[in-house]
C-alpha atoms as a PDB file:
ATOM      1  CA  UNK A   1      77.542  94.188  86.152  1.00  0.00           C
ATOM      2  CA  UNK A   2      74.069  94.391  87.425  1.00  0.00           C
ATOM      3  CA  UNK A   3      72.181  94.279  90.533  1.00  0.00           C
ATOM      4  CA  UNK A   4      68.536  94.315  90.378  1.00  0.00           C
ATOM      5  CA  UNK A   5      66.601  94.969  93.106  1.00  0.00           C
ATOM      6  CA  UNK A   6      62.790  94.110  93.642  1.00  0.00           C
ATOM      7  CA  UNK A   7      60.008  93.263  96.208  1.00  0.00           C
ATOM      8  CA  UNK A   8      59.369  96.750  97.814  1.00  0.00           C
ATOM      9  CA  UNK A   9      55.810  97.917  98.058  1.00  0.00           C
ATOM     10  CA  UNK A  10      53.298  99.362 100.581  1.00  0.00           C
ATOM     11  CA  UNK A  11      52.583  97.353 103.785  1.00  0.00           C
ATOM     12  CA  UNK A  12      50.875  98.280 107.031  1.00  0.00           C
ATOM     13  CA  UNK A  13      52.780  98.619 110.364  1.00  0.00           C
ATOM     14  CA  UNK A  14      54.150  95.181 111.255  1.00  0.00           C
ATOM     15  CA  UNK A  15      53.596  93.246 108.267  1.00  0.00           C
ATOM     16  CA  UNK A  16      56.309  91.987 106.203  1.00  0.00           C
ATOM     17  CA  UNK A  17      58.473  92.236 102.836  1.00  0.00           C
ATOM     18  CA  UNK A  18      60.789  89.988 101.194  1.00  0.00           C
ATOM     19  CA  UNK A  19      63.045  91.923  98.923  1.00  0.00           C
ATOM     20  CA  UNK A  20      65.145  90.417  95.796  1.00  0.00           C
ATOM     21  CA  UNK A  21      68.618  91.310  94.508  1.00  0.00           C
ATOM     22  CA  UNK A  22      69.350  89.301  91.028  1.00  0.00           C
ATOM     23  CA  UNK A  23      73.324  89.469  90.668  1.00  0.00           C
ATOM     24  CA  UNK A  24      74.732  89.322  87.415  1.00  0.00           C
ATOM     25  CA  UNK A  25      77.513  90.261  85.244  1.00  0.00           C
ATOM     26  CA  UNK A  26      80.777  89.204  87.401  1.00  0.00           C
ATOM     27  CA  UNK A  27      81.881  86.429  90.111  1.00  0.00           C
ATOM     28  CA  UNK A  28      81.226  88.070  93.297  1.00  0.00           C
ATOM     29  CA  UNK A  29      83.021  85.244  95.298  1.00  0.00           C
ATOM     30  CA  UNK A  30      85.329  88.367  96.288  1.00  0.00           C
ATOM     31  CA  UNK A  31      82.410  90.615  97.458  1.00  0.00           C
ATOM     32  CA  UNK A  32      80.562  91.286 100.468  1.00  0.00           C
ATOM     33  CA  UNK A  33      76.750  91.890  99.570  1.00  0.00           C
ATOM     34  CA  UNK A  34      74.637  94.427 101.517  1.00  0.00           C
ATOM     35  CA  UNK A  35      71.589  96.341 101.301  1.00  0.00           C
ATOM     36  CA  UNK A  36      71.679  99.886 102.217  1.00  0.00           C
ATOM     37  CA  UNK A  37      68.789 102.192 102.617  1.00  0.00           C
ATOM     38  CA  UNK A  38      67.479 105.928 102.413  1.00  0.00           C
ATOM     39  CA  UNK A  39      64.615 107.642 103.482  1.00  0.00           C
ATOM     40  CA  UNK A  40      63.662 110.777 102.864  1.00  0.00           C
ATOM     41  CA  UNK A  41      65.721 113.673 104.585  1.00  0.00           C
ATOM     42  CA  UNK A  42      68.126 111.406 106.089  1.00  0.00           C
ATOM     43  CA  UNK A  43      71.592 109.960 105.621  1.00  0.00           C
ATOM     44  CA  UNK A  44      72.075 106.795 103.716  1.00  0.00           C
ATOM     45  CA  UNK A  45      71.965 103.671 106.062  1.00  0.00           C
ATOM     46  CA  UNK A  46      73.701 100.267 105.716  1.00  0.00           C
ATOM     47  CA  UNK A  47      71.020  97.729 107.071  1.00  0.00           C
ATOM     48  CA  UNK A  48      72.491  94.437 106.658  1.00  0.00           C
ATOM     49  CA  UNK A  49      75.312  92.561 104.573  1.00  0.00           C
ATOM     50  CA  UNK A  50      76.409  88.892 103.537  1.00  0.00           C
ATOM     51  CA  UNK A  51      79.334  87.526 101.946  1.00  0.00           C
ATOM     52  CA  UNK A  52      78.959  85.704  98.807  1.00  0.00           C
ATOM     53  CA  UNK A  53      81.419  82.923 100.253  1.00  0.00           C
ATOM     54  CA  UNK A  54      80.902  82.684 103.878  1.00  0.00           C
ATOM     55  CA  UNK A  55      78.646  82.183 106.757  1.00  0.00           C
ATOM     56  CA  UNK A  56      78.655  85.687 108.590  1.00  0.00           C
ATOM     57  CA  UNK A  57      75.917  88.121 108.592  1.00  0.00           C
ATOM     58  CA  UNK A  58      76.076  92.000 110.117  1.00  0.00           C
ATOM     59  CA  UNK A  59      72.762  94.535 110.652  1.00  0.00           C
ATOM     60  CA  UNK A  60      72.419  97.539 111.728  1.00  0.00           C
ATOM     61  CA  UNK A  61      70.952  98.034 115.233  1.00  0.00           C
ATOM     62  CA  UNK A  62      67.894  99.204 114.053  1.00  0.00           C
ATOM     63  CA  UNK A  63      67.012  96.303 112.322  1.00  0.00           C
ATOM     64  CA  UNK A  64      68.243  93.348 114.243  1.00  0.00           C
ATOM     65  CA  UNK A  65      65.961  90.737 114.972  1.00  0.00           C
ATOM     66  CA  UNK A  66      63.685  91.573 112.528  1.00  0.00           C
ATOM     67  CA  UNK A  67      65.000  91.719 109.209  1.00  0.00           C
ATOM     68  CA  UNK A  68      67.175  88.449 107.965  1.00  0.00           C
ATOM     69  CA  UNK A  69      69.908  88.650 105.140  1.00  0.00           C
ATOM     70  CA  UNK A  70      70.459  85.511 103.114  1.00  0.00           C
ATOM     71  CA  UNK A  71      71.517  84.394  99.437  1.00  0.00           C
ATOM     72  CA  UNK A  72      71.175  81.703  97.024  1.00  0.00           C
ATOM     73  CA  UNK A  73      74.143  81.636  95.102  1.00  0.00           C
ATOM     74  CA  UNK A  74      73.246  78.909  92.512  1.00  0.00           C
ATOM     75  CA  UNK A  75      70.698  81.303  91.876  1.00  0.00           C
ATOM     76  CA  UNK A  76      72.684  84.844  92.103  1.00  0.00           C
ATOM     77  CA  UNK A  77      70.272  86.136  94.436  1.00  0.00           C
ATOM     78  CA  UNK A  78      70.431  88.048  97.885  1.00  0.00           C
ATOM     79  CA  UNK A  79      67.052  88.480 100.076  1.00  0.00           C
ATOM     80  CA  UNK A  80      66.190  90.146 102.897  1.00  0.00           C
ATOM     81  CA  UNK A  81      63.847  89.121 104.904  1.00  0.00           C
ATOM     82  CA  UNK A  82      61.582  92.136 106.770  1.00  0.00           C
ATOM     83  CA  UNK A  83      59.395  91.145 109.420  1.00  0.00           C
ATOM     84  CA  UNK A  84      57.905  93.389 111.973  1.00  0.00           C
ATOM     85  CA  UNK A  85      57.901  96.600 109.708  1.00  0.00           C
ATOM     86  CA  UNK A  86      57.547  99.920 111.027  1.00  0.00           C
ATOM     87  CA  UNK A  87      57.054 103.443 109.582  1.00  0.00           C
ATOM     88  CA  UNK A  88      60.721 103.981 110.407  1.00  0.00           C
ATOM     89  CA  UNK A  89      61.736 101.333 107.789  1.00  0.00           C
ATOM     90  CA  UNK A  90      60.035 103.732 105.096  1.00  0.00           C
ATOM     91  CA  UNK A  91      62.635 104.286 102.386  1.00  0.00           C
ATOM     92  CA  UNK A  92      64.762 103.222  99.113  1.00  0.00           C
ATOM     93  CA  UNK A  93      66.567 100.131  99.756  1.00  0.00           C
ATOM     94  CA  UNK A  94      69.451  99.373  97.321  1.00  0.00           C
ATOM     95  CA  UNK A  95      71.604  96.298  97.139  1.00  0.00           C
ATOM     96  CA  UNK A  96      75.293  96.778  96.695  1.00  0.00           C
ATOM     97  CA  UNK A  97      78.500  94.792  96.301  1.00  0.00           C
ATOM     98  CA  UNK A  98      82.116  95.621  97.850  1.00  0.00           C
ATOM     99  CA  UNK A  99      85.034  93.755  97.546  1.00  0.00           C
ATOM    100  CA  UNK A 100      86.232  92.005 100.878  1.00  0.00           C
ATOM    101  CA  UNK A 101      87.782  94.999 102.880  1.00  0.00           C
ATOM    102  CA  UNK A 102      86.613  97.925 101.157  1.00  0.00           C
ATOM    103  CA  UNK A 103      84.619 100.669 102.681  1.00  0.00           C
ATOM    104  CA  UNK A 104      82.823 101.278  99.934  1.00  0.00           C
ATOM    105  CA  UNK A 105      80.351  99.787  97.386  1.00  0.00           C
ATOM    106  CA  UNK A 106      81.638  99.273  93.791  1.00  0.00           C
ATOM    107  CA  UNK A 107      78.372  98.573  92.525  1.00  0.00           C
ATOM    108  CA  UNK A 108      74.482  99.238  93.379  1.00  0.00           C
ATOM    109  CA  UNK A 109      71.330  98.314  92.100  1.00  0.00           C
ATOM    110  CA  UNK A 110      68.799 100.658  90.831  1.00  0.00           C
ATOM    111  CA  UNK A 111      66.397 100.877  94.861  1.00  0.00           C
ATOM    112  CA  UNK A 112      63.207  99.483  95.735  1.00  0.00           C
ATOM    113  CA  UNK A 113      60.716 101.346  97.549  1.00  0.00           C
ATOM    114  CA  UNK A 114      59.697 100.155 100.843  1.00  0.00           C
ATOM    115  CA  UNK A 115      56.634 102.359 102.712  1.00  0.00           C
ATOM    116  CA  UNK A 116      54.829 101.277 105.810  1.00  0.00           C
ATOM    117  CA  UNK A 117      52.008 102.809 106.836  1.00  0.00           C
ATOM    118  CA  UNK A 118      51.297 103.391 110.344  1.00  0.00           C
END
């Protein structure tokens, strides 16, 4: 199984980043896709997820109304969509998958690098 995560880079305060998670390697039709991220210094944070079958979407407080989660499953991809980015969204950003009612991630991908500067 892989998840590959791309799309990070540098961006100024309030511009924008669409980041890419290629799935590959198993059916996720069981999983619940997310992207988590980590800055420097602080805990890990779970920013938005998806189900691969179904129509809900959860984010974190911090990042609703400006970052959108979506996926293209004939494709085996999950996005997300960050609009209105602020130094606070500096960090790793990893995309997971977890089996429907698990706490946990089974799998990540490798991180992308998101900075913003201010």
């Amino acid at each position: 199984v892989q998840l590959q995560a791309s799309g990070g880079g540098l961006v100024q305060a309030g511009g924008s980043l669409r980041l890419s998670c290629a799935a590959s390697g198993r059916a996720f039709s069981l999983y619940n896709m997310g992207w988590i991220r980590q800055a420097p210094g602080k805990e890990r944070e779970h920013v938005a997820t998806i189900p691969w079958s179904g129509n809900w979407k959860w984010y974190a407080d911090s990042v609703k109304g400006r970052f959108t989660i979506s996926k293209d499953t004939r494709k085996n991809m999950v996005l997300l969509q960050m609009n209105g980015l602020t130094s606070e969204d500096t960090a790793v950003y990893y995309c997971g998958a977890k089996r429907r009612g698990e706490h946990e991630y089974e799998y990540w991908g490798q991180g992308t690098q998101v900075t913003v500067s201010s």
